[in-house]
C-alpha atoms as a PDB file:
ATOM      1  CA  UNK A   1       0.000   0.000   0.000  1.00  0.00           C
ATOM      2  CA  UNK A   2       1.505   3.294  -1.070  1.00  0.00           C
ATOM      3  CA  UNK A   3       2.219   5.750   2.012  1.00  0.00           C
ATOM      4  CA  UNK A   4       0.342   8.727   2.576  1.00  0.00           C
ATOM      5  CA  UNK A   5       3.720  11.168   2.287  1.00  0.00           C
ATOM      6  CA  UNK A   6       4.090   9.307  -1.246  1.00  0.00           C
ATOM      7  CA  UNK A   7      -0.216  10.197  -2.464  1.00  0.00           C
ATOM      8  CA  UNK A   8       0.873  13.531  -1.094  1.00  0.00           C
ATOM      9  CA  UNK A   9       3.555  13.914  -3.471  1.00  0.00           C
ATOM     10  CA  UNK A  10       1.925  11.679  -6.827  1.00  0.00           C
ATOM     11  CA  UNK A  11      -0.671  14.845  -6.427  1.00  0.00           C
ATOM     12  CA  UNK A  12       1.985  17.038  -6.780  1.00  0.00           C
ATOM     13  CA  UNK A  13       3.234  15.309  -9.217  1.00  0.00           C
ATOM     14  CA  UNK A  14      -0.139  15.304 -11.133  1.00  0.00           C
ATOM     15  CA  UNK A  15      -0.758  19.038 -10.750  1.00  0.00           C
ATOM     16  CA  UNK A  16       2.283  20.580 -11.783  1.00  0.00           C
ATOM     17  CA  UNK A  17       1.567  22.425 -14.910  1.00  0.00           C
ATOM     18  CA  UNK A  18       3.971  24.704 -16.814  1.00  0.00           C
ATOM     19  CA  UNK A  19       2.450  28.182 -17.501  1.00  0.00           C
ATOM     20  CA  UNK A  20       2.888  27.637 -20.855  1.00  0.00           C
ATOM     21  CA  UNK A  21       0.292  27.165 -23.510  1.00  0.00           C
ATOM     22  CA  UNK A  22      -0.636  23.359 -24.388  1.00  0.00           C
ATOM     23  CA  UNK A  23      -2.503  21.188 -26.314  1.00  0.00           C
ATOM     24  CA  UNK A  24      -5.182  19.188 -26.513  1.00  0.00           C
ATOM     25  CA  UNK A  25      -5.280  15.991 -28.442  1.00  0.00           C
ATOM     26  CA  UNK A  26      -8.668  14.627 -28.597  1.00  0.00           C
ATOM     27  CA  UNK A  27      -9.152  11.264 -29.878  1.00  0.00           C
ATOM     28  CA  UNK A  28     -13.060  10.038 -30.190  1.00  0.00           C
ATOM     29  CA  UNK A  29     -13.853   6.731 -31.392  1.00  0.00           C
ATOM     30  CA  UNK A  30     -17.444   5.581 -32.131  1.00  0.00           C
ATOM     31  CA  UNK A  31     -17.315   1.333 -32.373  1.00  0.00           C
ATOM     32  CA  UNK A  32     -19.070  -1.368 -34.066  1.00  0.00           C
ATOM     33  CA  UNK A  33     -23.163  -0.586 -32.936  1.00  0.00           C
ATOM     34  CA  UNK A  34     -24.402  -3.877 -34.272  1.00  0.00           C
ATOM     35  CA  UNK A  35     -28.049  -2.730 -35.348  1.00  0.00           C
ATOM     36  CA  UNK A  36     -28.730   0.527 -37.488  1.00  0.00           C
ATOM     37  CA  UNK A  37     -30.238   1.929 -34.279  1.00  0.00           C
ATOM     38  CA  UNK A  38     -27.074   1.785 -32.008  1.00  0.00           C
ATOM     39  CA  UNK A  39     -24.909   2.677 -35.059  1.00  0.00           C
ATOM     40  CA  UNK A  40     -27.064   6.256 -35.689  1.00  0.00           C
ATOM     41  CA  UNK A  41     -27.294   6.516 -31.992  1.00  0.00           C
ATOM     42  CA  UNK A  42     -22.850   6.030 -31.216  1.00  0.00           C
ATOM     43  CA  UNK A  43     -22.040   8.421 -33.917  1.00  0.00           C
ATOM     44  CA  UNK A  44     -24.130  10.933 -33.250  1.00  0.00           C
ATOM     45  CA  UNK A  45     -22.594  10.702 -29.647  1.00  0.00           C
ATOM     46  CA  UNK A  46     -19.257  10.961 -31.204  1.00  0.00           C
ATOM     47  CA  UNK A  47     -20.507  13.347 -33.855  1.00  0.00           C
ATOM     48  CA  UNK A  48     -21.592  16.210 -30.142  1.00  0.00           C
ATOM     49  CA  UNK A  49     -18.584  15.730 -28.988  1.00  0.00           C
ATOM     50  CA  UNK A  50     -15.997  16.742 -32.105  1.00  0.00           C
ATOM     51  CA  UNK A  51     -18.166  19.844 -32.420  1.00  0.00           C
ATOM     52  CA  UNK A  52     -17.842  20.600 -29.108  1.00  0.00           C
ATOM     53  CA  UNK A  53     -13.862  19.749 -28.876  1.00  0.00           C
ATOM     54  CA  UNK A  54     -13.592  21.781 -31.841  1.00  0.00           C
ATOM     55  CA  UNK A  55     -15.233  25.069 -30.861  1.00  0.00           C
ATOM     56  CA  UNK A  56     -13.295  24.437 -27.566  1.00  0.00           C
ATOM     57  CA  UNK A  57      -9.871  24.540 -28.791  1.00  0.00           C
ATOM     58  CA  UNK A  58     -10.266  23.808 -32.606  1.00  0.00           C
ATOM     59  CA  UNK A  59      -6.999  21.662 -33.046  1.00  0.00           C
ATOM     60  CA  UNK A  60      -5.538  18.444 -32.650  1.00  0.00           C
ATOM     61  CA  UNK A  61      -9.433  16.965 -32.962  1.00  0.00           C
ATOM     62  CA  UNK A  62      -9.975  13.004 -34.255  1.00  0.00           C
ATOM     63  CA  UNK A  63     -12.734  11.609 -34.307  1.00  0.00           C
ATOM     64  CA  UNK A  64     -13.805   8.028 -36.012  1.00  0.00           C
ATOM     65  CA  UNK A  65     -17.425   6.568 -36.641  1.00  0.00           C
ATOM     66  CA  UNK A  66     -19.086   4.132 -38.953  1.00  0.00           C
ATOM     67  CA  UNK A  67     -16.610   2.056 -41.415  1.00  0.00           C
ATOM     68  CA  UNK A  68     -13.986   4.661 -40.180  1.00  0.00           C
ATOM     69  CA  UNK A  69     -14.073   3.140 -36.562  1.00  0.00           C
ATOM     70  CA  UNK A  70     -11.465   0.371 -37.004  1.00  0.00           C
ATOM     71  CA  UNK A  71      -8.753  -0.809 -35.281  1.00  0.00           C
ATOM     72  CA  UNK A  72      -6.056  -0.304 -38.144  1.00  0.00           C
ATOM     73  CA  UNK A  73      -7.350   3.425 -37.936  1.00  0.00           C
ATOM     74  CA  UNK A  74      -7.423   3.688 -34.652  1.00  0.00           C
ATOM     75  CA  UNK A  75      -3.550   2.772 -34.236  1.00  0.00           C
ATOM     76  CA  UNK A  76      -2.523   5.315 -36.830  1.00  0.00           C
ATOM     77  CA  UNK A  77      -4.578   7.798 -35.392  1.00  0.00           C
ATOM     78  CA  UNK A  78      -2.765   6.903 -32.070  1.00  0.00           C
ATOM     79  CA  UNK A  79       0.027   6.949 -33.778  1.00  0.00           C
ATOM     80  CA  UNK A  80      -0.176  10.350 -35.031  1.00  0.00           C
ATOM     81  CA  UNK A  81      -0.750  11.782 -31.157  1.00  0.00           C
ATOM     82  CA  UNK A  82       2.244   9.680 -30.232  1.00  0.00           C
ATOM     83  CA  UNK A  83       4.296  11.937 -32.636  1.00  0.00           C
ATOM     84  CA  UNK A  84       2.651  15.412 -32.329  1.00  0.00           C
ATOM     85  CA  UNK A  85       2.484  15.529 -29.039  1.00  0.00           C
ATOM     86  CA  UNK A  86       4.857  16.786 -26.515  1.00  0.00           C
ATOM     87  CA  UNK A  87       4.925  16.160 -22.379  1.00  0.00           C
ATOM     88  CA  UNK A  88       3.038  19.570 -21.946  1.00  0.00           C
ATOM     89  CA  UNK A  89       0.348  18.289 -23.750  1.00  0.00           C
ATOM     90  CA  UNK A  90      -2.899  16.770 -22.392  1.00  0.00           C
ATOM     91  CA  UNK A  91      -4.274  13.756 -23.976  1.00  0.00           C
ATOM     92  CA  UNK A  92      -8.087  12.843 -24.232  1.00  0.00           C
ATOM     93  CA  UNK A  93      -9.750   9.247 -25.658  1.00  0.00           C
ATOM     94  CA  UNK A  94     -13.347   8.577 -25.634  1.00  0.00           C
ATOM     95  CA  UNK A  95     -14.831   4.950 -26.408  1.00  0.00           C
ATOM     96  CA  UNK A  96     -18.461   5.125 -27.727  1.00  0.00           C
ATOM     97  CA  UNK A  97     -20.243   1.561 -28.339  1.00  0.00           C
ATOM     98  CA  UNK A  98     -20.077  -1.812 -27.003  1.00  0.00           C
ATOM     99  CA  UNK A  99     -17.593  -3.949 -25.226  1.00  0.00           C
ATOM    100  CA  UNK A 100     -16.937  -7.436 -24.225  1.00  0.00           C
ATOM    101  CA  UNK A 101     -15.496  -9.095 -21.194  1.00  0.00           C
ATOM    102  CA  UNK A 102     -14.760 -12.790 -20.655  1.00  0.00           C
ATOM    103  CA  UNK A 103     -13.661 -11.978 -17.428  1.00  0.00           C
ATOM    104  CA  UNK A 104     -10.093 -11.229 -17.762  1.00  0.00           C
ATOM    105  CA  UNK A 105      -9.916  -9.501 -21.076  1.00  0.00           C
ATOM    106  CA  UNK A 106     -11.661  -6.476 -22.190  1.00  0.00           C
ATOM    107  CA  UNK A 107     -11.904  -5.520 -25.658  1.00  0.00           C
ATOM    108  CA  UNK A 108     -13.701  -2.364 -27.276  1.00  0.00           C
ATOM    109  CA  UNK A 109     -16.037  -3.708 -30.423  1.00  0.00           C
ATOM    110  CA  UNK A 110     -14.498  -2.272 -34.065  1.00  0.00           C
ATOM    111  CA  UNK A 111     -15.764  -2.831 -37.343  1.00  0.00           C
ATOM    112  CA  UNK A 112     -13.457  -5.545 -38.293  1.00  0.00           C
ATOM    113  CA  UNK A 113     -10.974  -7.083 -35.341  1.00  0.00           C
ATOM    114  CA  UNK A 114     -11.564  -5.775 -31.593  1.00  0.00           C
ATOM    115  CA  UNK A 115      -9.042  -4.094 -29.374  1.00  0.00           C
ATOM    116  CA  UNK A 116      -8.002  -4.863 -26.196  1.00  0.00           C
ATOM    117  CA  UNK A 117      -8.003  -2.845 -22.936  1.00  0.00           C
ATOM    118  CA  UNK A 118      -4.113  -3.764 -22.873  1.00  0.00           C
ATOM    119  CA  UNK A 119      -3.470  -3.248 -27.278  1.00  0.00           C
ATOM    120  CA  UNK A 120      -5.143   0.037 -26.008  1.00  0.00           C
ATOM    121  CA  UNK A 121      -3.223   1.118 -23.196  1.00  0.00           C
ATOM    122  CA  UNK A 122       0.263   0.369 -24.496  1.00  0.00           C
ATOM    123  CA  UNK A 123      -0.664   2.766 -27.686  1.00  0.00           C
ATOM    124  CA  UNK A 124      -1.379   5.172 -24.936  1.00  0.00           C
ATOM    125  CA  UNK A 125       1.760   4.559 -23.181  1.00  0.00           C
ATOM    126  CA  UNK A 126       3.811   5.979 -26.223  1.00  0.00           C
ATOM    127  CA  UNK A 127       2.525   9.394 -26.403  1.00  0.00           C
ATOM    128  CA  UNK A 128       4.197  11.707 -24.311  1.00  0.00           C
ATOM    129  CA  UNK A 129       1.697  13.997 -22.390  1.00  0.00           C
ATOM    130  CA  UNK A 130       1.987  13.430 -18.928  1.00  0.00           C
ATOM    131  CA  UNK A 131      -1.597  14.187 -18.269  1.00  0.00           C
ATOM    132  CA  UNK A 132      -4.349  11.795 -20.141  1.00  0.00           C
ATOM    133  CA  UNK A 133      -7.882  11.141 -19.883  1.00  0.00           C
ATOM    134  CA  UNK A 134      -9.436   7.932 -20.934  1.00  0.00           C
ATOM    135  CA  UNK A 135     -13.197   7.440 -20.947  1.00  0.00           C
ATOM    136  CA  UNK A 136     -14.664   4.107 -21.374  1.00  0.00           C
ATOM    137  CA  UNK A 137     -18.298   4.621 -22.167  1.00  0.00           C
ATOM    138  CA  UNK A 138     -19.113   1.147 -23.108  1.00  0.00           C
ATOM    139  CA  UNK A 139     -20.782  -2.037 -21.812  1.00  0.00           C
ATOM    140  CA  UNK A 140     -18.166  -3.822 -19.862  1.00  0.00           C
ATOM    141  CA  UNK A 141     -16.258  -0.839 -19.834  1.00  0.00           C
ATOM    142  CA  UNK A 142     -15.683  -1.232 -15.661  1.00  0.00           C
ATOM    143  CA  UNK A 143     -12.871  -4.708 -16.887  1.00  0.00           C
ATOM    144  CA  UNK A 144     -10.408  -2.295 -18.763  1.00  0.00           C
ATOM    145  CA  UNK A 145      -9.874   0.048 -15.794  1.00  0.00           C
ATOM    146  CA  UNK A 146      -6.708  -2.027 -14.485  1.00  0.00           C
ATOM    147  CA  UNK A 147      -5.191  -2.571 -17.604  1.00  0.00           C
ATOM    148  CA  UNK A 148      -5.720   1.436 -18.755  1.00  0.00           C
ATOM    149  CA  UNK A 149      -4.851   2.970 -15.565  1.00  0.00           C
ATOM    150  CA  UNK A 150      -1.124   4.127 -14.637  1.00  0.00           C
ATOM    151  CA  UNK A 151      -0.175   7.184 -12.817  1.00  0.00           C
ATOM    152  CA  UNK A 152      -0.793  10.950 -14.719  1.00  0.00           C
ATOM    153  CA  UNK A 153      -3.578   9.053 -16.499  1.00  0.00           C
ATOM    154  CA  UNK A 154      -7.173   9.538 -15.668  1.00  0.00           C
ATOM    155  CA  UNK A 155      -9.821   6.629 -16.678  1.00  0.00           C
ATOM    156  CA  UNK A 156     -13.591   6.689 -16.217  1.00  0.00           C
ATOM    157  CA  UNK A 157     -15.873   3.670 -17.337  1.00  0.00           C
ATOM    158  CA  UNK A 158     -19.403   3.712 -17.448  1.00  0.00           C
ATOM    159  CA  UNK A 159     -19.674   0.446 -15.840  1.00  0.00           C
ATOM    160  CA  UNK A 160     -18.102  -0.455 -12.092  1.00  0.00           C
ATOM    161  CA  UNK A 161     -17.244  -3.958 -13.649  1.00  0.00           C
ATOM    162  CA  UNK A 162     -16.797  -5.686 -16.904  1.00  0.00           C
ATOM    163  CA  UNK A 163     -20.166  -7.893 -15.804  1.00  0.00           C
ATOM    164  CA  UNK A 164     -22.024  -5.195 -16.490  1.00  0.00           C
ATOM    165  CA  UNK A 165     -22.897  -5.683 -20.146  1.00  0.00           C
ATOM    166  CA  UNK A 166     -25.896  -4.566 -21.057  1.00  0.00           C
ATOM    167  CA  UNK A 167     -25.821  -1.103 -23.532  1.00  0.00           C
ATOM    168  CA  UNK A 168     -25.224   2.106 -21.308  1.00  0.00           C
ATOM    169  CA  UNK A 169     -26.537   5.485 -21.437  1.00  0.00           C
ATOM    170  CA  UNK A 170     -23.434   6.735 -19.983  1.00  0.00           C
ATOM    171  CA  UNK A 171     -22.294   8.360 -23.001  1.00  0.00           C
ATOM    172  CA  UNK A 172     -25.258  10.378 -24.075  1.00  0.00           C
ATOM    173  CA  UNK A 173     -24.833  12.591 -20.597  1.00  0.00           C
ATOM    174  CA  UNK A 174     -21.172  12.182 -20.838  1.00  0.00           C
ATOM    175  CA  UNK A 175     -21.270  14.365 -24.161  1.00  0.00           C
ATOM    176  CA  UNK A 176     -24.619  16.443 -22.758  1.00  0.00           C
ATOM    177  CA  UNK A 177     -22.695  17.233 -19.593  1.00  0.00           C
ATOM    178  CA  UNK A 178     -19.935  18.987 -22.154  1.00  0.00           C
ATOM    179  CA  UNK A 179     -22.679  21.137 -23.781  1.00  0.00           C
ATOM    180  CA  UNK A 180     -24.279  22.061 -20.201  1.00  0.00           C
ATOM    181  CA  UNK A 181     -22.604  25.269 -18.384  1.00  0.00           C
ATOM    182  CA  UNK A 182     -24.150  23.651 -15.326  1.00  0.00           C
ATOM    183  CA  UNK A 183     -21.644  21.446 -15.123  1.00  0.00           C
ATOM    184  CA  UNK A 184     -19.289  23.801 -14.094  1.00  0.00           C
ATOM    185  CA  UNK A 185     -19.668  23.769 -10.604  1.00  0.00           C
ATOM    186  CA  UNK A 186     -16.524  26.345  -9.340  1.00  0.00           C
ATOM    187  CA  UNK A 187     -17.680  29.121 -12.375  1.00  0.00           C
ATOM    188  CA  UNK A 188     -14.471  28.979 -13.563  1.00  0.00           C
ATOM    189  CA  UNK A 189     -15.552  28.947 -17.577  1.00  0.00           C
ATOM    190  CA  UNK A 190     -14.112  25.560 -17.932  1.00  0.00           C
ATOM    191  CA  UNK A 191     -15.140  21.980 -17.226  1.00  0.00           C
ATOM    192  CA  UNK A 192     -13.186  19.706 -15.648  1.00  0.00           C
ATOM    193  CA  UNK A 193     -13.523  15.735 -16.075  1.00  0.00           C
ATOM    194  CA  UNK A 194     -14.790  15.211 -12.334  1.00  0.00           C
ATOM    195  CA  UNK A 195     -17.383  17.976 -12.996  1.00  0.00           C
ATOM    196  CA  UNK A 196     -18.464  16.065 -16.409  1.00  0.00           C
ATOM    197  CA  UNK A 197     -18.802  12.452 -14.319  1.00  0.00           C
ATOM    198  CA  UNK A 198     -20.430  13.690 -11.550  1.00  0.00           C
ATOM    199  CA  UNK A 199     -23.213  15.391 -13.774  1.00  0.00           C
ATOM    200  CA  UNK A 200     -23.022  12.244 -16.239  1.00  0.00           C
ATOM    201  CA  UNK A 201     -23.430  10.200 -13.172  1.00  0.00           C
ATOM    202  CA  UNK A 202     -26.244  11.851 -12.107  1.00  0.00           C
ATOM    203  CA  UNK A 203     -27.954  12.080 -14.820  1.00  0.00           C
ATOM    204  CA  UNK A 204     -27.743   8.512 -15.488  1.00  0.00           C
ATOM    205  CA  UNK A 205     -29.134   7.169 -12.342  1.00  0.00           C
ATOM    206  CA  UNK A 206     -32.281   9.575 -12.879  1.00  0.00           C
ATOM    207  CA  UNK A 207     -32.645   8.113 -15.997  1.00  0.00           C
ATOM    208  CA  UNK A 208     -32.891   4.592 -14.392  1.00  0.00           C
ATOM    209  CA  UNK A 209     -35.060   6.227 -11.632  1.00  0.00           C
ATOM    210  CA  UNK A 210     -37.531   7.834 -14.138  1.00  0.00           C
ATOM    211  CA  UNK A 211     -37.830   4.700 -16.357  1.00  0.00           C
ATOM    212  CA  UNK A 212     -38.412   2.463 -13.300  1.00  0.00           C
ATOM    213  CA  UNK A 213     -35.526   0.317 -14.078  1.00  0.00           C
ATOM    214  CA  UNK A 214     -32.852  -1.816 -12.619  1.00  0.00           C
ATOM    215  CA  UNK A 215     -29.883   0.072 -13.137  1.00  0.00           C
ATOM    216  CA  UNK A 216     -27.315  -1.875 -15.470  1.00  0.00           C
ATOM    217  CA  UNK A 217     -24.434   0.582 -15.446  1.00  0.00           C
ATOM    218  CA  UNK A 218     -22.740   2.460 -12.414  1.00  0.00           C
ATOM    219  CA  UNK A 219     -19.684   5.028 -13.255  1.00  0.00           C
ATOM    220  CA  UNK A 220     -16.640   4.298 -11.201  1.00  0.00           C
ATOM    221  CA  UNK A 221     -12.921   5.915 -12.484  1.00  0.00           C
ATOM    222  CA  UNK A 222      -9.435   5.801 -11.014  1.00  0.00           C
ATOM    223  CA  UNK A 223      -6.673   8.601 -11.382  1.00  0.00           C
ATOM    224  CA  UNK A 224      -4.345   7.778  -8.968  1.00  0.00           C
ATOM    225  CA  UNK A 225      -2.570   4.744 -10.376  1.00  0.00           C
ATOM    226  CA  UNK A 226      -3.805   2.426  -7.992  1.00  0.00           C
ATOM    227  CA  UNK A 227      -5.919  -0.111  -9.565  1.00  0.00           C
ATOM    228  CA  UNK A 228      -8.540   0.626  -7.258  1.00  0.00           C
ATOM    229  CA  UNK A 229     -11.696   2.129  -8.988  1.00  0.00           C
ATOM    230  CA  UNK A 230     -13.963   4.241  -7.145  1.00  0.00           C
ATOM    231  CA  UNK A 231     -17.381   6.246  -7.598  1.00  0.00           C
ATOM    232  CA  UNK A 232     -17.848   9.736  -8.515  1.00  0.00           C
ATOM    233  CA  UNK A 233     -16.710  12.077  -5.932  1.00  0.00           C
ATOM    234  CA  UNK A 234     -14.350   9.881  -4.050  1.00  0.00           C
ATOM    235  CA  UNK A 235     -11.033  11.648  -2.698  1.00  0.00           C
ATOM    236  CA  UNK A 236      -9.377   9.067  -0.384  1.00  0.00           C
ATOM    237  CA  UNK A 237      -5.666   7.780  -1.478  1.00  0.00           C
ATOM    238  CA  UNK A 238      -5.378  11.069  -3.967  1.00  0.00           C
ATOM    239  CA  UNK A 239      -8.620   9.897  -6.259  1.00  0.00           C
ATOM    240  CA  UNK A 240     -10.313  12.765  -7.622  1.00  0.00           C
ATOM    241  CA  UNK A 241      -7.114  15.099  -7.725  1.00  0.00           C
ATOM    242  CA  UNK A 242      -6.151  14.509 -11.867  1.00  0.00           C
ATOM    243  CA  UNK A 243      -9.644  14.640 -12.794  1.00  0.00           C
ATOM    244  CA  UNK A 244     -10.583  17.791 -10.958  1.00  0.00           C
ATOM    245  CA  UNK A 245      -7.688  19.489 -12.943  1.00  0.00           C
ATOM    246  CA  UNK A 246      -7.945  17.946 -16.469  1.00  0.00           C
ATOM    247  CA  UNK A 247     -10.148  20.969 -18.338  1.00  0.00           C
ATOM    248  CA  UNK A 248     -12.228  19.083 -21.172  1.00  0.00           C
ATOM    249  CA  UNK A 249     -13.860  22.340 -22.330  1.00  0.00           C
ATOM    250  CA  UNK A 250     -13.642  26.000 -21.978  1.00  0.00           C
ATOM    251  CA  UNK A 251     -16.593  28.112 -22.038  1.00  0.00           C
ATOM    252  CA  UNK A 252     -17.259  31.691 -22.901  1.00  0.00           C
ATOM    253  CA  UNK A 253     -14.427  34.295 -22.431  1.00  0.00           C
ATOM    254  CA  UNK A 254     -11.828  31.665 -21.460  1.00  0.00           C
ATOM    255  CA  UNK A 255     -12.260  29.650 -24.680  1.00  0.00           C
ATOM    256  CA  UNK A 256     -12.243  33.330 -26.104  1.00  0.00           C
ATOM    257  CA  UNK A 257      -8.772  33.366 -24.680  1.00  0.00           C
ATOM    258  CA  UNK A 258      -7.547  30.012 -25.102  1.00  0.00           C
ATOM    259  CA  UNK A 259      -7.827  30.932 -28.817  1.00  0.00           C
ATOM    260  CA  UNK A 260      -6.080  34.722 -28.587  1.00  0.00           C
ATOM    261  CA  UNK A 261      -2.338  34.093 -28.684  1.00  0.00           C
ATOM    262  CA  UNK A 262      -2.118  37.390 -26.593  1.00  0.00           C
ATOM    263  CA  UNK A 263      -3.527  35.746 -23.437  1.00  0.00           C
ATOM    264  CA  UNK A 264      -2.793  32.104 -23.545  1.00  0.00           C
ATOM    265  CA  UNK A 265      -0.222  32.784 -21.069  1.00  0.00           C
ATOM    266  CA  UNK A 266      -2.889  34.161 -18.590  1.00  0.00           C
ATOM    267  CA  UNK A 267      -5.273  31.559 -18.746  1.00  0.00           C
ATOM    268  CA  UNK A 268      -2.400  28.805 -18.585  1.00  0.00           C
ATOM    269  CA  UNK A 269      -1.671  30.437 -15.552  1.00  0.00           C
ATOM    270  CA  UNK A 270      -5.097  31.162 -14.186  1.00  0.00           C
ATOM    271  CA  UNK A 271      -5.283  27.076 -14.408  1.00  0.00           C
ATOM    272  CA  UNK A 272      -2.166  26.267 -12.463  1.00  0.00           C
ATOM    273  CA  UNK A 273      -3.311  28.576 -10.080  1.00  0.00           C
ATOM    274  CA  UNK A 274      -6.986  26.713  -9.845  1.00  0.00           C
ATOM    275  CA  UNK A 275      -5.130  23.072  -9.690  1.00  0.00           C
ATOM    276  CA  UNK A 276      -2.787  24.764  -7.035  1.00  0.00           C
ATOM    277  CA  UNK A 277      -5.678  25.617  -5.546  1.00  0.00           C
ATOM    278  CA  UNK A 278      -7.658  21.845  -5.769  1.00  0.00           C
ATOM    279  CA  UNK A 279      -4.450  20.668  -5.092  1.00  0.00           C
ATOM    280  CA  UNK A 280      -4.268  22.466  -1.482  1.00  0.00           C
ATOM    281  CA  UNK A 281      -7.407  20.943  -0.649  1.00  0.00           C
ATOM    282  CA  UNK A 282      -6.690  17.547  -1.109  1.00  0.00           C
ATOM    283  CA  UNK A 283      -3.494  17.828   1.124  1.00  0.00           C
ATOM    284  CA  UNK A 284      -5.453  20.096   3.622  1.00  0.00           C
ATOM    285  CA  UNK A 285      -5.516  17.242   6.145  1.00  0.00           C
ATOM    286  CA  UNK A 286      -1.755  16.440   6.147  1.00  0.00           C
ATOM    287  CA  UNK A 287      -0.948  20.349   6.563  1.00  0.00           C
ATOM    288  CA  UNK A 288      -0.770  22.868   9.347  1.00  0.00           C
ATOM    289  CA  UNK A 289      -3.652  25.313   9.577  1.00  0.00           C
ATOM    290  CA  UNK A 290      -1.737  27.785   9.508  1.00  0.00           C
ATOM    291  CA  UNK A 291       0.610  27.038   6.641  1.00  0.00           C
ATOM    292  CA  UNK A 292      -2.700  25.666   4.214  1.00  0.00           C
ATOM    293  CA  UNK A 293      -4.561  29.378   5.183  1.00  0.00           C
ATOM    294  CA  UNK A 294      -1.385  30.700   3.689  1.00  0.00           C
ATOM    295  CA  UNK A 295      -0.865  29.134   0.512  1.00  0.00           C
ATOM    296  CA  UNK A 296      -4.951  28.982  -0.268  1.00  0.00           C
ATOM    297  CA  UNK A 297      -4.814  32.784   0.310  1.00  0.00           C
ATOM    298  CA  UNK A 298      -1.441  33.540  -1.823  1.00  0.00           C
ATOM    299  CA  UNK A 299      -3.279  31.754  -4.079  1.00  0.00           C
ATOM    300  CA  UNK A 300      -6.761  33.181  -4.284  1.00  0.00           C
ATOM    301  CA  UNK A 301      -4.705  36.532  -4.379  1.00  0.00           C
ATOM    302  CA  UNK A 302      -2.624  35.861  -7.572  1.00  0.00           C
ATOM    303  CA  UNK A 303      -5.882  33.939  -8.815  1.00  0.00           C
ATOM    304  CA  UNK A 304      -7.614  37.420  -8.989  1.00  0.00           C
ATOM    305  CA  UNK A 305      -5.392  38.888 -10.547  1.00  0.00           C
ATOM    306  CA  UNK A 306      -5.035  37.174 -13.591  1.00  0.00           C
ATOM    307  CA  UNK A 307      -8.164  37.046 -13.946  1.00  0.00           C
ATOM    308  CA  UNK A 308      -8.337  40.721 -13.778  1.00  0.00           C
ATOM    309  CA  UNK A 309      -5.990  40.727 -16.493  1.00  0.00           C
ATOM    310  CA  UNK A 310      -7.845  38.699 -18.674  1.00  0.00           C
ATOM    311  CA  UNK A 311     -10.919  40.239 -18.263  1.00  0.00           C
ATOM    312  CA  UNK A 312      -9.317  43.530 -19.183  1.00  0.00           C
END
């Protein structure tokens, strides 16, 4: 079991950011549906979320569906992020469709051969941002969490285990919680992946509760390199820290300003000053009072201030 002094300093680890601009490499894959319902229903899934990736940052933006969804495509596409981009970078992949799990393997369904949670992970393993997001919307999704999961990389499946198999509805709040400035919780014009699966998760669970249904799916992620998955909202060992500070999406004047070379600096640093801040508050229980008051404060101050700049 890894010490508390060592969580303490993987979070640091996660949470250091550069003020320096970086990019976003957002890879969206919608799989084999099966039936021309679950086909129309994955790509137009996968179909939201490149439009809202692209009016987010507008580069870097992949997205496969229909015959296009294969795993020879999927590898050069992989491929391409592994060359383009550099440790500053972040990293995003999002599974749309069905999966399988014969209760060791897990393997995301393709038109043509399947991959693996493992073929999947060790294409993952070659690109070089140090932050990365997976998230597994598929059936079965909750038996690739061990085999994705390593440290700097966040994954979220729509299923707690790979037993769950029946079709989720996961994804379709996954990509509404994206669209929904509800989701961000902290008003700080951006949404972060924790803020995306808590609404996601939410919204699922009412759908269940609505429908009068058993529910067949249950969200779980893991960010700590652990292999532990956990629910939404969970903070004990260091969970929650990498996905409270991965932005998916920027919303009104800070996308503005993620896209104006003139203050890309400021918002880079207006975000390492809000994952300083999330940072402080997962280690608030290891530190002195007085020395947490401190650094929160010096914080908040500088926080202000940049965003008085930008707003000028």
């Amino acid at each position: 079991m890894r010490r508390f002094s060592d969580l303490l300093a993987l979070i640091g680890l996660l949470l250091a950011s550069p003020c320096l601009y970086a990019s976003v490499f957002y890879v969206t894959v919608a799989g084999l549906g099966g039936e021309p319902d679950y086909e129309q229903r994955f790509a137009a899934t996968a179909n939201d979320l490149d439009r809202v990736f692209r009016s987010s940052t507008g580069d870097h933006v992949y997205t496969l569906t229909g015959k296009e969804a294969t795993r020879a495509l999927l590898t050069d596409v992989l491929g391409t992020v592994a060359r383009e981009a550099k440790p500053e970078d972040e990293f995003i992949l999002t599974l749309i469709g069905h999966g399988s799990f014969d209760g060791q393997d897990y393997k995301f369904n393709l038109f043509g051969p399947d991959i693996s949670a493992a073929e999947l992970a060790s294409l993952c393993d070659r690109i070089a941002a140090k932050r990365q997001l997976i998230v597994n919307t598929t059936s079965a999704s909750g038996g690739s969490v061990i085999a994705l999961e390593r440290p700097g990389r966040g994954v979220i499946a729509a299923t707690k285990a790979g037993t769950e198999k029946n079709a989720t509805v996961f994804a379709r709040y996954w990509a509404e919680a994206l669209q929904d400035p509800t989701t961000d919780l902290d008003k700080s014009e951006s949404i972060s992946a924790m803020e995306a699966l808590k609404y996601a998760d939410r919204k699922t669970a009412s759908f269940y509760e609505t429908q009068k249904r058993l529910a067949t799916e249950h969200a779980v992620f893991e960010d700590a390199g652990r292999g532990e998955p956990v629910k939404p909202g969970a903070r004990q060992g260091g969970e929650g820290a990498l996905l409270a500070n991965i932005t998916i999406v920027r919303l009104g004047a800070s996308q503005a300003a993620m896209k104006d070379p003139a203050k890309q600096g400021l918002l880079a640093k207006k975000e390492e000053l809000q994952q300083r801040i999330d940072g402080l508050k997962y280690q608030k229980a290891a530190m002195e009072p007085r020395d947490y008051k401190k650094q929160l404060t010096d914080a908040l101050l500088q926080l202000a201030t940049v965003q008085e700049e930008l707003e000028k």
